[in-house]
N, C-alpha and C. Protein backbone atom coordinates (compact mmCIF):
# COMPACT_ATOMS: atom_id res chain seq x y z
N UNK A 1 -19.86 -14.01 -15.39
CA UNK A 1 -19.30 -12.84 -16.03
C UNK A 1 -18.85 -11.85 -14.95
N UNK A 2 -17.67 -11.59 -14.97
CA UNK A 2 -17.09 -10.28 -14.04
C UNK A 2 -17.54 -9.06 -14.64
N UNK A 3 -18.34 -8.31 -13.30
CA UNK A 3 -18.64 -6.96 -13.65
C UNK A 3 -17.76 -6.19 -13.25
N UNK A 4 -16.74 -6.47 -11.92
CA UNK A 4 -15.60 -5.38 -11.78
C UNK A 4 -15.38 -6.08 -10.28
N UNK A 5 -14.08 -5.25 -10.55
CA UNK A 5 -12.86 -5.68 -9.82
C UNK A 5 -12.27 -5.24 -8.68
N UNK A 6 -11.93 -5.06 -7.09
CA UNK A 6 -11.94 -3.85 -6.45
C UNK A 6 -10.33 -4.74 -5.64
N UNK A 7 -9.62 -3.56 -5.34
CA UNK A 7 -8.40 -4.21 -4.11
C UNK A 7 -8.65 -2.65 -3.26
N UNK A 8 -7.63 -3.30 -2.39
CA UNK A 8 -7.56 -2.33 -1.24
C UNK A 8 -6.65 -2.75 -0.35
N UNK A 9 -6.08 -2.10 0.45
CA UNK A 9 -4.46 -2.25 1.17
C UNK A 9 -5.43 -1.07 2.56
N UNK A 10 -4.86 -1.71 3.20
CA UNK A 10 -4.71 -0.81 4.56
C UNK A 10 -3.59 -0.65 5.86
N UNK A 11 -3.26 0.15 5.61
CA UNK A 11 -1.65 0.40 7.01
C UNK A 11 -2.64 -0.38 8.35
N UNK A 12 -2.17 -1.46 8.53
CA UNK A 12 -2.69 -1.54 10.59
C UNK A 12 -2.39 -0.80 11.14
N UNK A 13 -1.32 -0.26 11.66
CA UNK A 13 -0.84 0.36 12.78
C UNK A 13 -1.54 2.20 12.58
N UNK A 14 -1.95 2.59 11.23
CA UNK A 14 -2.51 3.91 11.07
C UNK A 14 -3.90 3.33 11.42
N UNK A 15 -4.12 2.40 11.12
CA UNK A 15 -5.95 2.23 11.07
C UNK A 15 -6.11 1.88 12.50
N UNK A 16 -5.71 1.40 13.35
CA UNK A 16 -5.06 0.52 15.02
C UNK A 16 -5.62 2.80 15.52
N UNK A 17 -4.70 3.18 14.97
CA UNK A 17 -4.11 4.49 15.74
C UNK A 17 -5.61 5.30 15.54
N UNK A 18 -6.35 5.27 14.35
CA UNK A 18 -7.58 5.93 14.15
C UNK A 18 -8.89 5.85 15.24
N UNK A 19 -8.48 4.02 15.33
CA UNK A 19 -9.48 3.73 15.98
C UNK A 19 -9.35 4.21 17.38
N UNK A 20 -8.33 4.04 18.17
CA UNK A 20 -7.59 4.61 19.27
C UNK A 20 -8.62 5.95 19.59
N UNK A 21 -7.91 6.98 18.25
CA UNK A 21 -8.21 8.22 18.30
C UNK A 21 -9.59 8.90 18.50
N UNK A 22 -10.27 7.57 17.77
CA UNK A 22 -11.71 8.19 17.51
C UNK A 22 -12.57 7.09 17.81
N UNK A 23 -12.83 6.50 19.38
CA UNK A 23 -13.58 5.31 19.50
C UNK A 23 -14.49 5.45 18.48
N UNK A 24 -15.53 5.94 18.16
CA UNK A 24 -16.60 6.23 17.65
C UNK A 24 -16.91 5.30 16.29
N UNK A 25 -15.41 5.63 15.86
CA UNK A 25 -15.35 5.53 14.17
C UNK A 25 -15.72 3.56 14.22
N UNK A 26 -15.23 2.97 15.19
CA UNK A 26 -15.86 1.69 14.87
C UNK A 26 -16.80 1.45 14.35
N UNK A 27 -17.89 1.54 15.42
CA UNK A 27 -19.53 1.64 15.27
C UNK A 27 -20.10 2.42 14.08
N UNK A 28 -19.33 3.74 13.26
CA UNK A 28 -19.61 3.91 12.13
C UNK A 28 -19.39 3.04 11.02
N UNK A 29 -18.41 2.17 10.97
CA UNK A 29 -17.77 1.71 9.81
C UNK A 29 -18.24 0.04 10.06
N UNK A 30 -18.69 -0.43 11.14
CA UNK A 30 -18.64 -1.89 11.23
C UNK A 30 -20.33 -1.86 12.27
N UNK A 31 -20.98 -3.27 11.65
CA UNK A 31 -21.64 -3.39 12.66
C UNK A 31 -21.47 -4.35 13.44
N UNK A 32 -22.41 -4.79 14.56
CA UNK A 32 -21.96 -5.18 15.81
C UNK A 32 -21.46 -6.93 15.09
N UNK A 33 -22.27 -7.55 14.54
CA UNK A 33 -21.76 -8.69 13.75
C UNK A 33 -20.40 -9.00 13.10
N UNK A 34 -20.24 -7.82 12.65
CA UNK A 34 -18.89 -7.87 11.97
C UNK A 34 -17.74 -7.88 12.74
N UNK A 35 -17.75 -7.19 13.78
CA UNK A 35 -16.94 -7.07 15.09
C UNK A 35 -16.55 -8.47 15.33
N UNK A 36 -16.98 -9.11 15.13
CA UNK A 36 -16.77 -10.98 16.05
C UNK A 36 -16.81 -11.91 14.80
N UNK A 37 -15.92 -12.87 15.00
CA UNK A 37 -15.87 -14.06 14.00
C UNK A 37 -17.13 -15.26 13.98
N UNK A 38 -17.19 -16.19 13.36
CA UNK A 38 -18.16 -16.59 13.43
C UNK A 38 -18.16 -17.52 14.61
N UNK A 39 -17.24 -17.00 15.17
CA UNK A 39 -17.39 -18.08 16.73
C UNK A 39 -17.84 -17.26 17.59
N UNK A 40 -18.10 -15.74 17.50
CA UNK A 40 -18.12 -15.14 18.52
C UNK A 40 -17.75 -14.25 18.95
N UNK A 41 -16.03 -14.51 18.85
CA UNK A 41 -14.55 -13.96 19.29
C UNK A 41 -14.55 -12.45 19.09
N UNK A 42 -14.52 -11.91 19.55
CA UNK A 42 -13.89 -10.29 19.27
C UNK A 42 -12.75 -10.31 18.19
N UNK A 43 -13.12 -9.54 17.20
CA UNK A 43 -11.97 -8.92 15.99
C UNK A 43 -10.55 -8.73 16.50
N UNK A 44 -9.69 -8.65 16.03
CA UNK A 44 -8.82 -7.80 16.49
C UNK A 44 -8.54 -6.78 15.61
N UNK A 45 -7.40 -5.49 15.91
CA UNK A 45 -7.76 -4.32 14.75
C UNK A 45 -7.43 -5.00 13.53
N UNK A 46 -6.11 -5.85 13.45
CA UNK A 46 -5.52 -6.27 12.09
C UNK A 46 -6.94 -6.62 11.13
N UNK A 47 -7.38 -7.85 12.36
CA UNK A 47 -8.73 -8.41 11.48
C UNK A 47 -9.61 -7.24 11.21
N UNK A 48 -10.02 -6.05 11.78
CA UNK A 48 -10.92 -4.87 11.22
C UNK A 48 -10.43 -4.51 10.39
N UNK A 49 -8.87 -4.08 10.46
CA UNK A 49 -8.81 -3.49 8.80
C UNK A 49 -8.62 -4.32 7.80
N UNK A 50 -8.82 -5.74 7.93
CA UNK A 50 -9.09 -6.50 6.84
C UNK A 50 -10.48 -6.45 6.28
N UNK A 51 -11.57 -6.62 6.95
CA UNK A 51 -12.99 -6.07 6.74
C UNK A 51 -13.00 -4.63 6.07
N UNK A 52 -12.36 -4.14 7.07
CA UNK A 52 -12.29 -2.74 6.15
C UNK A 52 -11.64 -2.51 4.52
N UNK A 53 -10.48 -3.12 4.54
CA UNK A 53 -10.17 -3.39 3.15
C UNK A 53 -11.04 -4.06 1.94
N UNK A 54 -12.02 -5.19 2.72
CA UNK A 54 -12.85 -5.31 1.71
C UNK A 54 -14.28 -4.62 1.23
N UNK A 55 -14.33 -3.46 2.43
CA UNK A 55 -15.73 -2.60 2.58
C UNK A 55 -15.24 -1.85 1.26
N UNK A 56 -13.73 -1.14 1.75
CA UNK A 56 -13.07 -0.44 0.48
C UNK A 56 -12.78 -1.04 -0.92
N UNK A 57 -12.61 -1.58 -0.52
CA UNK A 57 -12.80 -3.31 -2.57
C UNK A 57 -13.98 -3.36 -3.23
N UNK A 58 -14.83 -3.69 -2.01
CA UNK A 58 -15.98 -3.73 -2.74
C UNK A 58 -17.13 -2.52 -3.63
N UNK A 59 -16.85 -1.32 -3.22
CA UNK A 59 -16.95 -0.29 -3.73
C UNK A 59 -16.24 0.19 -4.89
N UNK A 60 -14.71 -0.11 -5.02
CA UNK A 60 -14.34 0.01 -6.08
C UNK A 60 -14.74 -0.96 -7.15
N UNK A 61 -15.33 -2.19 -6.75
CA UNK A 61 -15.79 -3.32 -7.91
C UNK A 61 -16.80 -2.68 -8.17
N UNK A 62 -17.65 -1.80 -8.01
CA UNK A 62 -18.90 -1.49 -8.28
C UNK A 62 -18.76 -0.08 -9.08
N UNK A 63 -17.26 0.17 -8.83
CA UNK A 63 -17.39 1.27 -10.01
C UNK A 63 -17.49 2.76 -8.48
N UNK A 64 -16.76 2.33 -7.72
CA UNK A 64 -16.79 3.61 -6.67
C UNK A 64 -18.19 4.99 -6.74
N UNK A 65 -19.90 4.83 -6.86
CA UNK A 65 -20.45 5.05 -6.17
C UNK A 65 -19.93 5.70 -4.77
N UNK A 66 -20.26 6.67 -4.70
CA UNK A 66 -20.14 8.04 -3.78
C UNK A 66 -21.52 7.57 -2.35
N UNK A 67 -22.10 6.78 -2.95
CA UNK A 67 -23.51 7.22 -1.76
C UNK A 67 -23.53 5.68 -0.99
N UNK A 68 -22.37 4.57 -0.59
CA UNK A 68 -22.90 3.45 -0.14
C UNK A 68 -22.33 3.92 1.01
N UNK A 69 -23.33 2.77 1.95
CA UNK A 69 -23.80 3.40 3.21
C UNK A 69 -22.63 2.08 4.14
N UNK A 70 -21.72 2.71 5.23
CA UNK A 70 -20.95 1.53 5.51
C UNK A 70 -21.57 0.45 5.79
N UNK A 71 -22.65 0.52 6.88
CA UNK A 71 -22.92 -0.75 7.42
C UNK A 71 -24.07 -1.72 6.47
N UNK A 72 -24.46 -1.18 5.08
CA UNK A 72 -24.80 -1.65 4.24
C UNK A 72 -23.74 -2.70 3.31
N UNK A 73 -22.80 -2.42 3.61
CA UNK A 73 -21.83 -3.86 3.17
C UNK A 73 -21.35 -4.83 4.79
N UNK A 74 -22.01 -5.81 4.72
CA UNK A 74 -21.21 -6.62 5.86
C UNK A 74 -20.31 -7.53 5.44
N UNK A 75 -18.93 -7.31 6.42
CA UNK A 75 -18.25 -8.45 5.55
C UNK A 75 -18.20 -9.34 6.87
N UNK A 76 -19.01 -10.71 6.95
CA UNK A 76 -18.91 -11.66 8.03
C UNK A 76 -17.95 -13.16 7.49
N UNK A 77 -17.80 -13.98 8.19
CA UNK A 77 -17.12 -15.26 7.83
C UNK A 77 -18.56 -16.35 8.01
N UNK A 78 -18.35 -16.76 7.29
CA UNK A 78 -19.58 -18.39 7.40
C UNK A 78 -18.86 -19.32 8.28
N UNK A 79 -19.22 -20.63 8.12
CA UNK A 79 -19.02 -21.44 9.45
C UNK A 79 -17.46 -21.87 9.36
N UNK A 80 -17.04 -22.14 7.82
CA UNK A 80 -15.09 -22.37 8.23
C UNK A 80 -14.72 -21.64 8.42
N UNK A 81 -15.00 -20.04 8.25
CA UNK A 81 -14.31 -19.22 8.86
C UNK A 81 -14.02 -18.08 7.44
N UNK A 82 -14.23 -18.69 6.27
CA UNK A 82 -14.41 -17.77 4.83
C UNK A 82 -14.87 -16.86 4.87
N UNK A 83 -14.19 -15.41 4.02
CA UNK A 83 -15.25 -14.32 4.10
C UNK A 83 -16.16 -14.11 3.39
N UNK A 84 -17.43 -13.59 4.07
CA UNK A 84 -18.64 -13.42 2.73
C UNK A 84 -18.82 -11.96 2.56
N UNK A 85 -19.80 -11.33 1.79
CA UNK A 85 -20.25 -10.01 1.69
C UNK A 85 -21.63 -10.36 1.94
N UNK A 86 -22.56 -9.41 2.91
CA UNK A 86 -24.12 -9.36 3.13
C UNK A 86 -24.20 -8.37 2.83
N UNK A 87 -24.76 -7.90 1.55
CA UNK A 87 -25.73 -6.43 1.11
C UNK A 87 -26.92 -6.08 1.47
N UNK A 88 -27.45 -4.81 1.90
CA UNK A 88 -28.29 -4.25 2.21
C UNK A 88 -28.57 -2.99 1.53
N UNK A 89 -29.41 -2.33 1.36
CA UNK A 89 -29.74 -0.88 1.24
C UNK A 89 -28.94 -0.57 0.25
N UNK A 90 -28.31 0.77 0.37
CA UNK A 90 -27.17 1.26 -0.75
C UNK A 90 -26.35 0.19 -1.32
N UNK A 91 -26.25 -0.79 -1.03
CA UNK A 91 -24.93 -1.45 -1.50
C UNK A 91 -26.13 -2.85 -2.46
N UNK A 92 -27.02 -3.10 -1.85
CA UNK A 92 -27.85 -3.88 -2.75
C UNK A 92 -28.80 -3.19 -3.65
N UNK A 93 -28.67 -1.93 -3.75
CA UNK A 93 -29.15 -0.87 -4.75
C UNK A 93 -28.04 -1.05 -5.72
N UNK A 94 -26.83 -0.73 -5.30
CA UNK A 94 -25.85 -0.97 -6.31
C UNK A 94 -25.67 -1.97 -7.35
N UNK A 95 -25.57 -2.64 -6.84
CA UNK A 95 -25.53 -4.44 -7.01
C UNK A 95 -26.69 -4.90 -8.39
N UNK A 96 -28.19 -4.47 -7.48
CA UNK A 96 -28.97 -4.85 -8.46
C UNK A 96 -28.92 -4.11 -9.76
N UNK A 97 -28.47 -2.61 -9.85
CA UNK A 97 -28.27 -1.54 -10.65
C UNK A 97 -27.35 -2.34 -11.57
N UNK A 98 -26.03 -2.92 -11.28
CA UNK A 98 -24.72 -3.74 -12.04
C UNK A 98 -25.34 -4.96 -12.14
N UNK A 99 -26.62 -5.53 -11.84
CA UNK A 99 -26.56 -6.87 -12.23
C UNK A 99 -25.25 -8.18 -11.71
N UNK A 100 -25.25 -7.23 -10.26
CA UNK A 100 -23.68 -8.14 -9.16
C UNK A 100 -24.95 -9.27 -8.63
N UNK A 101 -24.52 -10.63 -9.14
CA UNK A 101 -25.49 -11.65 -8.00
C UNK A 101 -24.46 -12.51 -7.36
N UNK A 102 -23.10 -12.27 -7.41
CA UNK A 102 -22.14 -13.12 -6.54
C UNK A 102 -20.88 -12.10 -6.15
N UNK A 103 -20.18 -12.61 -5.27
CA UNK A 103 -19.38 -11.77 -4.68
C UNK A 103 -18.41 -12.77 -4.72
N UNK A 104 -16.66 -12.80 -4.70
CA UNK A 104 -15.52 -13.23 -4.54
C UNK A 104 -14.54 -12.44 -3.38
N UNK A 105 -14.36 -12.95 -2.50
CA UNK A 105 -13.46 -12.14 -1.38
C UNK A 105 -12.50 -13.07 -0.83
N UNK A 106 -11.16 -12.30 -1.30
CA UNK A 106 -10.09 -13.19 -0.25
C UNK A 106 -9.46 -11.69 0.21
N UNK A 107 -8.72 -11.73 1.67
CA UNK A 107 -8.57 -10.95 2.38
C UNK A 107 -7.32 -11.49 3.00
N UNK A 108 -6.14 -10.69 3.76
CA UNK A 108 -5.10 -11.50 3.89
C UNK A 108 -4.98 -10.03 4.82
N UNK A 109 -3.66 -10.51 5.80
CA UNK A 109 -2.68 -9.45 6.43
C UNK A 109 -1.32 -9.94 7.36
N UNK A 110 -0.51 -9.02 6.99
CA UNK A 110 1.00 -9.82 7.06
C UNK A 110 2.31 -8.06 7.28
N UNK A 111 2.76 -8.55 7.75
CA UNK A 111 3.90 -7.20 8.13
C UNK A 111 3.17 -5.74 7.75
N UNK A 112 1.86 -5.62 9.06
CA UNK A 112 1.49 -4.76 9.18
C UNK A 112 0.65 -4.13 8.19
N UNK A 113 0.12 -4.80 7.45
CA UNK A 113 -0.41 -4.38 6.15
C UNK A 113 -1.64 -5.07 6.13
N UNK A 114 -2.95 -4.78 5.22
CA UNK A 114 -4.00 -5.93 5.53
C UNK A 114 -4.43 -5.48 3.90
N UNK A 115 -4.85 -6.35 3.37
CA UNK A 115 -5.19 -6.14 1.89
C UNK A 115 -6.29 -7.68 1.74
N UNK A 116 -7.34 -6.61 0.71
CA UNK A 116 -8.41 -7.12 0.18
C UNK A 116 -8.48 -6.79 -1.27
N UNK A 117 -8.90 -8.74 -1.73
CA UNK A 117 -9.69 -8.23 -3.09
C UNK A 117 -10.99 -8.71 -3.61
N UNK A 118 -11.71 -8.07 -4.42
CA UNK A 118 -13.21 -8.27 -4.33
C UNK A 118 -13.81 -8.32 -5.63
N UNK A 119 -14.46 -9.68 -6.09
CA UNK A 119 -14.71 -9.51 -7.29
C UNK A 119 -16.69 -9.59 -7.92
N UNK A 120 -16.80 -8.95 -8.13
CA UNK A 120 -18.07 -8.79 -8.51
C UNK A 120 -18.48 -9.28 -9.92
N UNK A 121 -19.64 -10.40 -9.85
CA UNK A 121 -19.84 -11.56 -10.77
C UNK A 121 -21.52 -11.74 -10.90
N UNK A 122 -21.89 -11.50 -12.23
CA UNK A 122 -23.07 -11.85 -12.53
C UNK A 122 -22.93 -13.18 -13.15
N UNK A 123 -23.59 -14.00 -12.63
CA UNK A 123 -23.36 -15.95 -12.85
C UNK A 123 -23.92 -16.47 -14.11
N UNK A 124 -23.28 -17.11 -15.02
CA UNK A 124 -24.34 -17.38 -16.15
C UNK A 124 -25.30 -17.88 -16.03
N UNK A 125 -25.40 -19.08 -14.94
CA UNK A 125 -27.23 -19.46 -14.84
C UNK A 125 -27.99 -18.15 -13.82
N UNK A 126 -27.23 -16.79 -14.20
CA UNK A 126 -28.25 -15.73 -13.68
C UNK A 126 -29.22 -14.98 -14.88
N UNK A 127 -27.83 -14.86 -15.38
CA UNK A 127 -27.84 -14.38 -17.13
C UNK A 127 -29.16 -15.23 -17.95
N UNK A 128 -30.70 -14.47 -17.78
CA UNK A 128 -31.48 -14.99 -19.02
C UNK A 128 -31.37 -14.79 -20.40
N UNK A 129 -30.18 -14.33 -20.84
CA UNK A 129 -29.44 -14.15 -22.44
C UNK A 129 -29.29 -15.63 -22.56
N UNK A 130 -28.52 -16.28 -21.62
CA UNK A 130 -27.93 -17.66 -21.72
C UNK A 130 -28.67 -18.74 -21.55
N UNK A 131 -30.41 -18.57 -21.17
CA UNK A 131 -31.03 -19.61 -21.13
C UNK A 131 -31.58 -20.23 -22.84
């Protein structure tokens, strides 16, 4: 069952220019994991504001909550390279609050643009209505 639905678009070259502006803001918005693919590799910005697009998705699937904490959503890749969501703290407060036990993320970026969408899914063999 879909509990909600989130997209998100992000300019590269404004989000590229932020980061520029304000080293800092990385380390607020991403943690050190998220920074690197699952090989390792250092991000590049395009690839951050794709993460970032889905930090921003995934909040709107939840019904945009004011109090989640950034590095309480991780968005990492598993071993082919797929994106996942890891909740923590505020964002698995959320979650359990909506009854979210699966996450859907595809993430893309192309002529400067990086867009995410994020779907938030309580599973029927989660659902004890359905047993």
């Amino acid at each position: 069952m879909i509990i909600g639905i989130g997209v998100d678009i992000v300019d590269v070259a404004r989000f590229e220019q932020s980061l520029a502006r304000t080293p800092s803001m990385k380390s607020r918005l991403f943690t050190d994991r998220e920074c690197v693919d699952h090989k390792g590799i250092a991000l590049t910005p395009v690839r951050l504001a794709a993460r970032f697009a889905v930090k921003e998705a995934l909040a709107k699937a939840l019904g945009a909550p004011g109090d989640l904490a950034w590095h309480d959503c991780e968005v990492l890749t598993d071993d082919s390279g797929a994106p996942l969501i890891v909740a923590s703290g505020t964002v698995e407060q959320a979650c359990m609050f909506r009854d979210v036990t699966r996450w859907h993320v595809s993430m893309s970026h192309d002529a400067g643009m990086a867009i995410a969408y994020v779907i938030a899914e309580r599973g029927e063999d989660d659902d004890p209505a359905a047993a």
